[in-house]
N, C-alpha and C. Protein backbone atom coordinates (compact mmCIF):
# COMPACT_ATOMS: atom_id res chain seq x y z
N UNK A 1 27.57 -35.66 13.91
CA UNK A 1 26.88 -34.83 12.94
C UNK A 1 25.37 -35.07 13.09
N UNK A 2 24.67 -33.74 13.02
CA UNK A 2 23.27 -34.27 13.42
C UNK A 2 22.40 -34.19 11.98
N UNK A 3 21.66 -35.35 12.06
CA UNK A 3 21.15 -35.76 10.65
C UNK A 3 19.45 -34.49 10.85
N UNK A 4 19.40 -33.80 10.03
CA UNK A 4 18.37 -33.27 9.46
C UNK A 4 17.10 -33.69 8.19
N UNK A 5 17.55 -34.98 7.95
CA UNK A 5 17.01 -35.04 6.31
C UNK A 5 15.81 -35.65 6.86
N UNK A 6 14.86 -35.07 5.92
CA UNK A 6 12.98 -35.81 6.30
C UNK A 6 13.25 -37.29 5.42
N UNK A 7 12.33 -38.47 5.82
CA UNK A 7 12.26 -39.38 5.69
C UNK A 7 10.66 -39.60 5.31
N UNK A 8 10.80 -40.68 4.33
CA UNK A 8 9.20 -40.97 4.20
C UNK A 8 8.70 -42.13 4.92
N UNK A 9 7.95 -42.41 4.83
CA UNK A 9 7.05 -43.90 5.97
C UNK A 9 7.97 -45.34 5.64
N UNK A 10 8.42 -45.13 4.71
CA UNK A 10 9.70 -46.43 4.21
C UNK A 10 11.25 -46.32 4.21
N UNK A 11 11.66 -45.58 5.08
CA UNK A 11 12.29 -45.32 5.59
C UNK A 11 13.69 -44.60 4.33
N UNK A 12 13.21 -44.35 3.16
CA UNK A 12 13.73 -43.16 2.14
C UNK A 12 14.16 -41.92 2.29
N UNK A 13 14.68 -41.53 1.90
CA UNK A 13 14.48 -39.63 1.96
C UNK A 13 13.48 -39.54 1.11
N UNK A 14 12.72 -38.11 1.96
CA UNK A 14 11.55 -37.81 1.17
C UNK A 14 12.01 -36.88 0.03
N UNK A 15 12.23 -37.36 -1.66
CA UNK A 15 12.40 -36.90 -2.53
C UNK A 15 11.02 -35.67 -2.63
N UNK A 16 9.66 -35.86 -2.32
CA UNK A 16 8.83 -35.28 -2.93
C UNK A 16 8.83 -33.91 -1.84
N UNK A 17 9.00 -34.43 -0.10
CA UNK A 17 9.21 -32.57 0.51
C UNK A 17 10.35 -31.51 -0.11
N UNK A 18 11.57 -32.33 -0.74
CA UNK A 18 12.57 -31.71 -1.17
C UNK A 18 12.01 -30.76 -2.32
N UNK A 19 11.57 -31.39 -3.31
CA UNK A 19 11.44 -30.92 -4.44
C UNK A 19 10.29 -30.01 -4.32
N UNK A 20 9.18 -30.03 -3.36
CA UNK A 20 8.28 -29.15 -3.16
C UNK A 20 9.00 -27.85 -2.52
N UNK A 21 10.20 -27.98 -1.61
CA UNK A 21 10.71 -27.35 -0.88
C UNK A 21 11.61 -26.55 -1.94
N UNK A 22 12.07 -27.02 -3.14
CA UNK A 22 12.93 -26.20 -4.17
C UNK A 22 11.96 -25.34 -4.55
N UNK A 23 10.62 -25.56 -4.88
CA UNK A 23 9.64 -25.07 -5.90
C UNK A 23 9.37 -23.79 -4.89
N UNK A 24 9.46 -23.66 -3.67
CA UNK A 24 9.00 -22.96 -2.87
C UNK A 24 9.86 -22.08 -2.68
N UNK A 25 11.14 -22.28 -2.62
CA UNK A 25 12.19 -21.39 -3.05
C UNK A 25 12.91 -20.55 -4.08
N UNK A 26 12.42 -21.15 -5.17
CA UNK A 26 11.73 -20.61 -6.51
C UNK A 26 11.17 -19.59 -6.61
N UNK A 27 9.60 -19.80 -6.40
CA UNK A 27 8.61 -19.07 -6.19
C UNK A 27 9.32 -17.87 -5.52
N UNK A 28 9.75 -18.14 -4.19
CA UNK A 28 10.04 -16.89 -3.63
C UNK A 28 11.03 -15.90 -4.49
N UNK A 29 12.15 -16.62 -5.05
CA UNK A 29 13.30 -15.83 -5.88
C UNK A 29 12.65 -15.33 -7.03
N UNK A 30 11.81 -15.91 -7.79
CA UNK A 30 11.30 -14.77 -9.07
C UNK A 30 10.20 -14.17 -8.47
N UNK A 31 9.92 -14.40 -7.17
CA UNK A 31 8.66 -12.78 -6.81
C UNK A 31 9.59 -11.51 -6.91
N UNK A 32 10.42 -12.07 -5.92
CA UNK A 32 11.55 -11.08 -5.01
C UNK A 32 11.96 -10.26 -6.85
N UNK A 33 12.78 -11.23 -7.53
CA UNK A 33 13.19 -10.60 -8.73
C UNK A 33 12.28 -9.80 -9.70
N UNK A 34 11.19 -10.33 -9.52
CA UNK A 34 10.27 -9.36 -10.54
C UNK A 34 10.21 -8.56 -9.59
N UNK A 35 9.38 -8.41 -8.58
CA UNK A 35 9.61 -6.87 -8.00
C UNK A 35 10.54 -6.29 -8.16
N UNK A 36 11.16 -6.52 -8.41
CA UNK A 36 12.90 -5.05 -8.63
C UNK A 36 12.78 -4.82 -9.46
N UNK A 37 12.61 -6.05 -10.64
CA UNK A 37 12.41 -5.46 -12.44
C UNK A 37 11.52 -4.42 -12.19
N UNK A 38 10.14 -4.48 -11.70
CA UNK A 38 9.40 -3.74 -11.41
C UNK A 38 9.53 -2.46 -11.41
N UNK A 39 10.48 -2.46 -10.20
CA UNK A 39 10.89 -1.23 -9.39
C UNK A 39 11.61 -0.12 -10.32
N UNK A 40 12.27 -1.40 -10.90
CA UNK A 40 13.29 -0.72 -11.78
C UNK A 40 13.12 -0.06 -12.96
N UNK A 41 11.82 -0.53 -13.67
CA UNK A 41 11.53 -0.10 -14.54
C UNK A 41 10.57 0.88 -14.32
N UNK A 42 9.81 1.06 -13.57
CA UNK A 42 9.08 2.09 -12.73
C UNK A 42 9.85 3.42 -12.69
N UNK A 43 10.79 3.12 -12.11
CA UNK A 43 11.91 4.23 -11.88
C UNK A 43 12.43 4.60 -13.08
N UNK A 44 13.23 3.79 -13.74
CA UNK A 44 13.47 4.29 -15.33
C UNK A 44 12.69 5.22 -15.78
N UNK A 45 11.40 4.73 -16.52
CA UNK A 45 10.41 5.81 -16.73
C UNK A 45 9.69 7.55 -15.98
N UNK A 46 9.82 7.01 -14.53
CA UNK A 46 9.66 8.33 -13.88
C UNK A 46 10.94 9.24 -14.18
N UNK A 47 12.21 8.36 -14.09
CA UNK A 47 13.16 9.54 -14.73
C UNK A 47 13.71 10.08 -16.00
N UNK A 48 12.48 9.47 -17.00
CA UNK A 48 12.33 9.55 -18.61
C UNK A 48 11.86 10.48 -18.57
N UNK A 49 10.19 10.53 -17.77
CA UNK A 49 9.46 11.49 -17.69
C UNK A 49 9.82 12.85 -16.93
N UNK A 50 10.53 12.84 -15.87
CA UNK A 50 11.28 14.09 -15.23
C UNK A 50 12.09 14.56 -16.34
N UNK A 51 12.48 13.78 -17.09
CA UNK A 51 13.65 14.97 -17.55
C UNK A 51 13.14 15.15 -18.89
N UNK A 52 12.09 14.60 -19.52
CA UNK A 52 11.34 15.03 -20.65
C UNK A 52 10.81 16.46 -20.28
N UNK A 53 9.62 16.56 -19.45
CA UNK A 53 8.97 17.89 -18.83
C UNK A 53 10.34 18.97 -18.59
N UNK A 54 11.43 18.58 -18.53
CA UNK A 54 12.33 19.54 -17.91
C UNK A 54 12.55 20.26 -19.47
N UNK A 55 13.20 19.58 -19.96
CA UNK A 55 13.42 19.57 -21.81
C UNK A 55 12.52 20.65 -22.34
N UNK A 56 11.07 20.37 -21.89
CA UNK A 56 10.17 21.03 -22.86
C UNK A 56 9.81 22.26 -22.47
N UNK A 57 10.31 22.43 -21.17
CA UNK A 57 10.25 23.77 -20.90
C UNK A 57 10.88 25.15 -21.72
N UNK A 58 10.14 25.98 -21.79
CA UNK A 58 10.70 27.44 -22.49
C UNK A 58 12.67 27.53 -22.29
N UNK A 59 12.58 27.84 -23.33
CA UNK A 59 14.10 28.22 -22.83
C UNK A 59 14.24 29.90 -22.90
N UNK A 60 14.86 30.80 -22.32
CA UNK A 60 14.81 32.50 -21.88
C UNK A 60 16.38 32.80 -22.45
């Protein structure tokens, strides 16, 4: 099995790259997630607003 784990100068696992390395993965997952909220709510509203203007049109 081939060992991957970082080590610190005392021959430990480096607790502090790990935990920087979670935070960094973090970061990335609530960008990623707010952009969609984003998206999503963006979109919601444009199709509030499409079908409001449609509504208010004359009816014949």
């Amino acid at each position: 099995m081939k060992n991957d784990y970082k080590y610190d100068s005392f021959g430990n696992l480096d607790a502090d790259y790990y935990v920087e390395k979670a935070y960094e993965l973090r970061r990335a997952y609530y960008a990623a997630a707010f952009k969609k909220i984003k998206a999503s709510v963006k979109a919601f509203f444009a199709n509030l607003t499409a079908n409001r203007s449609m509504k208010s049109a004359p009816q014949h």
